[in-house]
Protein backbone atom coordinates (compact mmCIF):
# COMPACT_ATOMS: atom_id res chain seq x y z
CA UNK A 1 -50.50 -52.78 -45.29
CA UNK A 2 -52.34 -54.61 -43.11
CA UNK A 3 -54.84 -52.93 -39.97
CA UNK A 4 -52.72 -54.06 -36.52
CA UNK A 5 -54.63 -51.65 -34.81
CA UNK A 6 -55.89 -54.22 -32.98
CA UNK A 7 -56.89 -55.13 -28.57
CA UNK A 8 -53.04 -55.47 -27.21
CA UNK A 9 -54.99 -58.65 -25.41
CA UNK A 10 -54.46 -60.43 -28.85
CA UNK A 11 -51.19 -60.07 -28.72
CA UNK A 12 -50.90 -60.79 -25.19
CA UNK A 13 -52.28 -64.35 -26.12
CA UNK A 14 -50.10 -65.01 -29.08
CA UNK A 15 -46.76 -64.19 -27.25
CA UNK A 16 -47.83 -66.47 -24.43
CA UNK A 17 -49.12 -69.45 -26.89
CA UNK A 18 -45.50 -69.14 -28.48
CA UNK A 19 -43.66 -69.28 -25.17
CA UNK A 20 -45.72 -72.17 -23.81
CA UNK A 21 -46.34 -73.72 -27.23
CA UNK A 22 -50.03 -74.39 -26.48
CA UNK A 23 -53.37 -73.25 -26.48
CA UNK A 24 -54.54 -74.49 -23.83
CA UNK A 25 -51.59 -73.67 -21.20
CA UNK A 26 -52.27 -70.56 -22.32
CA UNK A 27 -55.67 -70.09 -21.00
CA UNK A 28 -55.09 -71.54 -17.52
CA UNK A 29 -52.54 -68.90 -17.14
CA UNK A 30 -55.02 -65.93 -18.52
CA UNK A 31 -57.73 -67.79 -16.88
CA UNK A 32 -60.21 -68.25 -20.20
CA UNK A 33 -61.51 -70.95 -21.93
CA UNK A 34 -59.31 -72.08 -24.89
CA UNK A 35 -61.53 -71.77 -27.38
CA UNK A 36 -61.19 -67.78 -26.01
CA UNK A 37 -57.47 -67.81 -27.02
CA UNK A 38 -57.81 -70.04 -30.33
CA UNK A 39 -60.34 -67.73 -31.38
CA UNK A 40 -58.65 -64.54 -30.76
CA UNK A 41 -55.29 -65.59 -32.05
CA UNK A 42 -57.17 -66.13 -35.22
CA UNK A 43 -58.37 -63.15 -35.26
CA UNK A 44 -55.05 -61.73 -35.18
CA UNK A 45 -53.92 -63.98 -37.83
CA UNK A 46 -56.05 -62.69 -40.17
CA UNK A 47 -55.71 -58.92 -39.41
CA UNK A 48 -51.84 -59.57 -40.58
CA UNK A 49 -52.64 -61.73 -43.14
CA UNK A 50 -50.02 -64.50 -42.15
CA UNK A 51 -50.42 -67.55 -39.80
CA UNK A 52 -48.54 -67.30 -36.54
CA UNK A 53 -48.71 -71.16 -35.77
CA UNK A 54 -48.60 -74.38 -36.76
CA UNK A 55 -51.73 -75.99 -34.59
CA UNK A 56 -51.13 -79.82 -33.86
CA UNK A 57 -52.67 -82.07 -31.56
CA UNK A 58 -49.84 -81.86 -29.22
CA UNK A 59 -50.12 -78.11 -29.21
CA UNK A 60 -49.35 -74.91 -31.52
CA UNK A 61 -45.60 -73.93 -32.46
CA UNK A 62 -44.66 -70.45 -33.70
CA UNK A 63 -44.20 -70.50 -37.57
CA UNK A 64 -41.24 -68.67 -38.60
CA UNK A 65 -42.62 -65.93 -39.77
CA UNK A 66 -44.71 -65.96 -36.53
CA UNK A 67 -41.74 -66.33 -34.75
CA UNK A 68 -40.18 -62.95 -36.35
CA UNK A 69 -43.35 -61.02 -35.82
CA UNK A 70 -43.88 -61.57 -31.97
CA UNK A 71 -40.66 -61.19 -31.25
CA UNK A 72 -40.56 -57.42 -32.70
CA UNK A 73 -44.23 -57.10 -31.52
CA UNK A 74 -43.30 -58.16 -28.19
CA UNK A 75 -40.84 -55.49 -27.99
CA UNK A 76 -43.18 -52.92 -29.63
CA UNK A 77 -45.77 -54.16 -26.70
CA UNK A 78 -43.58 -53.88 -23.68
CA UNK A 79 -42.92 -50.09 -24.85
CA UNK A 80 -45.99 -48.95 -25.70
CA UNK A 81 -47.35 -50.23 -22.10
CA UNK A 82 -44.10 -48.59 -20.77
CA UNK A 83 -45.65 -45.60 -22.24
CA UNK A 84 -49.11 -45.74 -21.15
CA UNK A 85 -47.79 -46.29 -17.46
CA UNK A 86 -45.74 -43.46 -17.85
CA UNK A 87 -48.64 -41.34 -18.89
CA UNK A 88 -51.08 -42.71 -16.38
CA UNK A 89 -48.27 -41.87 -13.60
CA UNK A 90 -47.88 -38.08 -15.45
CA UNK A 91 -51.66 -37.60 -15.00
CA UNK A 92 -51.17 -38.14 -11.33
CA UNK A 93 -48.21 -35.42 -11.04
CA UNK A 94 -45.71 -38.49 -10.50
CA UNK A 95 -43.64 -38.10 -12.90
CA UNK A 96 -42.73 -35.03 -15.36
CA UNK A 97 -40.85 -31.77 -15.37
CA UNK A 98 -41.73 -28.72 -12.82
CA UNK A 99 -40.17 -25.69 -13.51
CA UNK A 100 -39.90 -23.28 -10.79
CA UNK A 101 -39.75 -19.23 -10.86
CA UNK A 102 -37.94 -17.81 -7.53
CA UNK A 103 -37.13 -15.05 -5.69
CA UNK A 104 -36.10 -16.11 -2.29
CA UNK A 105 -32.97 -18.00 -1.53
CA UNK A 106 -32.96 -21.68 -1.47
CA UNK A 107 -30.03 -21.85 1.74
CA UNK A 108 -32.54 -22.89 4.08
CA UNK A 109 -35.81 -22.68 5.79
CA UNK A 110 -39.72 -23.84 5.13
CA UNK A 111 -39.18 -23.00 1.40
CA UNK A 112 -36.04 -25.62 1.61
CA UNK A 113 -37.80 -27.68 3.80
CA UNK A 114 -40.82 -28.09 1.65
CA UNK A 115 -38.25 -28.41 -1.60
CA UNK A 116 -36.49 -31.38 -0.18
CA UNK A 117 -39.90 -33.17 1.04
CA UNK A 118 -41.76 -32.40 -2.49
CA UNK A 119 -38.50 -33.94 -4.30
CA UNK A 120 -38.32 -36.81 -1.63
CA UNK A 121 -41.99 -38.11 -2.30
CA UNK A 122 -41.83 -37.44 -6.18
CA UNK A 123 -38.39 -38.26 -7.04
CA UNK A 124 -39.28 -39.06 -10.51
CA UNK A 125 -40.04 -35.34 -11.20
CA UNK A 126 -37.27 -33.22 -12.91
CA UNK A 127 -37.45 -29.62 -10.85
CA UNK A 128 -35.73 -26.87 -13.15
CA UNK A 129 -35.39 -22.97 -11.53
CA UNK A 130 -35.36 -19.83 -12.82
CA UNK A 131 -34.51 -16.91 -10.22
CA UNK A 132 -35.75 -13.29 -11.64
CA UNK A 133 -36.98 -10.54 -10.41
CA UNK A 134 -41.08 -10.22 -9.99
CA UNK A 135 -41.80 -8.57 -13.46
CA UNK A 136 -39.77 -11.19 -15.37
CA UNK A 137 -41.66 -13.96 -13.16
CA UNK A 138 -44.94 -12.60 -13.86
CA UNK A 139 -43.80 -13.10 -17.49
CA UNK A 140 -42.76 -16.51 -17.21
CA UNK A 141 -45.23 -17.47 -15.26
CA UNK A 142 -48.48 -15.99 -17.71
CA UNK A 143 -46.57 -16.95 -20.76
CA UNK A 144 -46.31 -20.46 -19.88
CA UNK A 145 -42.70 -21.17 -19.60
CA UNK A 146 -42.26 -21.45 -15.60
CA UNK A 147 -45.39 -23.65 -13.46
CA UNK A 148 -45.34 -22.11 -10.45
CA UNK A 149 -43.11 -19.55 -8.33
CA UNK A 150 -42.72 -18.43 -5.25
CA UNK A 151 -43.25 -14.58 -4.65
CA UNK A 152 -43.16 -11.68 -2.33
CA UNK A 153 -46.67 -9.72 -1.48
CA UNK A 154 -49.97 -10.87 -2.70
CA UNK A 155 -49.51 -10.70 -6.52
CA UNK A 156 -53.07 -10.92 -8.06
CA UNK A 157 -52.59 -12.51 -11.87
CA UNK A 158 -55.05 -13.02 -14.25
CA UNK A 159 -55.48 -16.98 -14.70
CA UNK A 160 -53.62 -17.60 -11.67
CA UNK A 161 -53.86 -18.93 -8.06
CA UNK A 162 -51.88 -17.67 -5.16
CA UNK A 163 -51.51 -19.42 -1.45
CA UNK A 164 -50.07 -17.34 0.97
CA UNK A 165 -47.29 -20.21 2.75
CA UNK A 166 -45.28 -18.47 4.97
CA UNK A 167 -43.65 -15.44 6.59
CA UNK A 168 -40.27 -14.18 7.42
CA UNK A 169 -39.17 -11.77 9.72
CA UNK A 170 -37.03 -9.07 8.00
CA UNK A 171 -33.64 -8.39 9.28
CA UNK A 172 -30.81 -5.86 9.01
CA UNK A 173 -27.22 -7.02 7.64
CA UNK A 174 -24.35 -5.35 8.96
CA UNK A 175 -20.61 -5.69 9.21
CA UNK A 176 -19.56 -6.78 12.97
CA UNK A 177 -17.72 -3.04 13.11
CA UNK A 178 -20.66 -1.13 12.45
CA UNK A 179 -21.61 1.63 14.99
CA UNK A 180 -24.99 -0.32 15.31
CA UNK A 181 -24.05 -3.98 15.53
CA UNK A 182 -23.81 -3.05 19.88
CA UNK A 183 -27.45 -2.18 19.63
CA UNK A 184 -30.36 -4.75 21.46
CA UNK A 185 -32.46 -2.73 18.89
CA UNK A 186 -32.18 -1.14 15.28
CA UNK A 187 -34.77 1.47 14.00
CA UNK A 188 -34.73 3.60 10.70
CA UNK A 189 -33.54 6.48 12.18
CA UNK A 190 -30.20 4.75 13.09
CA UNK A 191 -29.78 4.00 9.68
CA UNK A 192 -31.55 6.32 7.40
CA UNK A 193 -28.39 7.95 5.75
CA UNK A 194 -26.23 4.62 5.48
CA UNK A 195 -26.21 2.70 1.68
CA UNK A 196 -28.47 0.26 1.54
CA UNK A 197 -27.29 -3.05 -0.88
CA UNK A 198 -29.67 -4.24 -3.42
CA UNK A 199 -29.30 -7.17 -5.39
CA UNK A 200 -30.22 -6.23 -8.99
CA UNK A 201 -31.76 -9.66 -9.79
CA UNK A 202 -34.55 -11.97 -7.72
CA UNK A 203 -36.22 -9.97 -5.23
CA UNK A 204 -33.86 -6.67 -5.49
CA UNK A 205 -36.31 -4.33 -6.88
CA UNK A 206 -38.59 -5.32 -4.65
CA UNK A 207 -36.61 -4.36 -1.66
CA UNK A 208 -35.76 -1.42 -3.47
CA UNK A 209 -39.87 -0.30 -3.59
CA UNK A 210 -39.80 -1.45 0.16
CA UNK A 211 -36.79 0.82 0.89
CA UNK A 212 -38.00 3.78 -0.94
CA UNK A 213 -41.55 3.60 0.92
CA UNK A 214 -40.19 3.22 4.49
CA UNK A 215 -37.14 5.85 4.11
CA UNK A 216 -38.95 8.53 1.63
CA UNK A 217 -39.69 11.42 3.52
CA UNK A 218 -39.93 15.62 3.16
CA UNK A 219 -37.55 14.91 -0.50
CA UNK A 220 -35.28 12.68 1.50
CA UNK A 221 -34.63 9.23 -0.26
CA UNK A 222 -32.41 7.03 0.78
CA UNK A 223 -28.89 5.83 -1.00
CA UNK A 224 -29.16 2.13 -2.46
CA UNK A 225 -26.78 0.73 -4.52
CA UNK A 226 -28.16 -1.76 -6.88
CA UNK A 227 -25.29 -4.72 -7.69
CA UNK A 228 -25.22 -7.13 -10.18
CA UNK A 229 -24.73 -9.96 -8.20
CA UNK A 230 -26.01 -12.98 -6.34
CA UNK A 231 -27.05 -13.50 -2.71
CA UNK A 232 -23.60 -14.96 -0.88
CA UNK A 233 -21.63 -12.06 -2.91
CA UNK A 234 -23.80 -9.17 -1.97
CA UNK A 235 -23.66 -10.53 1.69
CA UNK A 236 -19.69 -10.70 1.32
CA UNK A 237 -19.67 -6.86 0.46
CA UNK A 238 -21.75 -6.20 3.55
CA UNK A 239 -18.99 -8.16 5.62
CA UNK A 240 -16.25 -6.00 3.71
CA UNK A 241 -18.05 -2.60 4.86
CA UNK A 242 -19.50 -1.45 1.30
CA UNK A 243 -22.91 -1.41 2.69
CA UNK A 244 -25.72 -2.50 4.81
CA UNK A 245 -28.83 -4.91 3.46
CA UNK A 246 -32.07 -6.34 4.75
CA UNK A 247 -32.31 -10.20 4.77
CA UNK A 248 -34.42 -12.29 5.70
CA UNK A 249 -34.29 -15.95 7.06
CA UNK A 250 -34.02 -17.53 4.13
CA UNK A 251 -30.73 -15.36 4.03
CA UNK A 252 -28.95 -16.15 7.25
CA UNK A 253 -26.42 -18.95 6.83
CA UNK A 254 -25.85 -18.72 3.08
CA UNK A 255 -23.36 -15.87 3.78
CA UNK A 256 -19.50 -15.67 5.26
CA UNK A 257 -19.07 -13.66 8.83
CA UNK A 258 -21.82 -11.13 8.92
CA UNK A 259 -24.10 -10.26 11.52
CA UNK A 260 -28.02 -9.90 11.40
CA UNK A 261 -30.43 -7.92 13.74
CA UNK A 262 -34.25 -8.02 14.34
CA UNK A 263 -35.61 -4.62 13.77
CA UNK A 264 -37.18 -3.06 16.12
CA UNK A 265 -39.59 -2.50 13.51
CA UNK A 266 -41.12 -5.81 13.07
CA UNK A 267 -44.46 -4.84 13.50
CA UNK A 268 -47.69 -5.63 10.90
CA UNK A 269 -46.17 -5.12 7.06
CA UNK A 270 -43.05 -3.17 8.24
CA UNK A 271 -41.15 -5.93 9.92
CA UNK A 272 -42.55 -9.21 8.32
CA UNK A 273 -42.58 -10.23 4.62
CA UNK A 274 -45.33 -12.25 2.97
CA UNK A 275 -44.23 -15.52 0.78
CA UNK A 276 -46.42 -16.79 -1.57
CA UNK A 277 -47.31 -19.68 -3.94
CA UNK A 278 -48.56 -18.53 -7.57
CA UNK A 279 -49.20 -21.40 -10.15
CA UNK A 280 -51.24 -20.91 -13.88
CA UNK A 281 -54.56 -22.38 -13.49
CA UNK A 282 -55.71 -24.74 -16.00
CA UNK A 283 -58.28 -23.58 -18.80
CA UNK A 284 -61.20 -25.86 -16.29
CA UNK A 285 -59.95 -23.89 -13.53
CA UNK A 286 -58.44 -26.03 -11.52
């Protein structure tokens, strides 16, 4: 079997001599002298041990088993610099697969704001998401099998990088009949002893925590009923008068009728979440 292993420009020349069925029109279009092309062309012929042309004075002329070999190299060529251009444009984070680990809602806001702009300057880029809750992230995320996500708080992981992006107000979810929705201001007290709704998946547990550390007082918890569904249906149960929940504004607008009020306790960490970027690190770091 012979060694083709050999500079793509060799090729380059021979499909070009057979397609212009000379030499020398060959190197005026690559720009070389034709003793440049002759040269390499033999140089090819040998490495396959067959000749690819018949050389007359009036030019060269594929032989026919010349004829069968460029056109399946020529085809082998195109792919394999399909490839390398594909690779090349990978290395530069224009083309591939990102997958995605979530726990905020993607209805609106800067996190679907900065969504539709990534997707609009890399369109070539498959984006896959997985929505968990922040110990199954974590997971993903150190175990390889998500690239970045998008998390509450300021999780610190080992071989990891977080970039604090943005804040959100938190807000209180309440049917339009509830004794509070008349209020220009909500504050714990008001609604200490009401059930709070808790989405079991995403960022549910984490709400929980938040719940339990802002309510917990003298043995007093508070009531939260953890449901096993998504964000639009747990905001539909709210409506219906099962419950009350905290949103944020990556909530309003994904649900049906339901009204939202600022807390009056929107001060430092009680009122305002913290949204963050976490993505593996590479083994250099970077």
């Amino acid at each position: 079997m012979p060694d083709i292993a050999f500079d793509l420009r060799y090729l380059r020349y021979a499909v070009l001599a057979a397609e212009h069925g000379s030499f020398r029109r060959t190197a005026e279009i690559l720009d070389v002298s034709q003793s440049t092309v002759s040269r390499r062309i033999q140089i090819l012929e040998r490495r396959l041990g067959i000749a690819l042309f018949e050389r007359h004075r009036s030019g060269a002329r594929a032989t026919l088993a010349g004829e069968r070999f460029l056109r399946e190299a020529a085809i082998g060529a195109k792919h394999l610099h399909e490839a390398v251009s594909t690779v090349a444009l990978a290395k530069r984070g224009s083309v591939g697969v990102l997958r995605v680990g979530l726990m905020v809602p993607l209805g609106n806001g800067f996190l679907a704001d900065s969504l539709t702009a990534y997707r609009q300057r890399f369109p070539a880029i498959e984006m896959t998401f997985q929505e968990a809750t922040s110990q199954m992230t974590t997971s993903a995320l150190l175990n390889g099998r998500i690239d970045i996500a998008f998390m509450l708080g300021d999780p610190q992981l080992t071989g990891c990088r977080a970039e604090r992006l943005w804040d959100e107000r938190i807000y209180l979810a309440v049917p339009a009949s509830h004794g509070v929705a008349s209020l220009n201001a909500v504050n714990w007290h008001d609604v200490k002893h009401e059930t709070f709704l808790a989405m079991a998946d995403a960022a549910g547990p984490e709400i929980e925590r938040y719940l339990v550390r802002r309510l917990s007082h003298s043995g007093f918890r508070p009531r939260i009923s953890v449901q096993h569904i998504g964000c639009e249906n747990l905001m539909s149960m709210v409506a219906q008068g099962f419950g009350i929940a905290l949103a944020t504004n990556a909530t309003i607008g994904i649900a049906p009728p339901w009204r939202s009020f600022r807390s009056s306790l929107q001060l430092g960490e009680y009122g305002i979440v913290q949204r963050r970027l976490v993505r593996r690190q590479s083994e250099s770091g970077a």
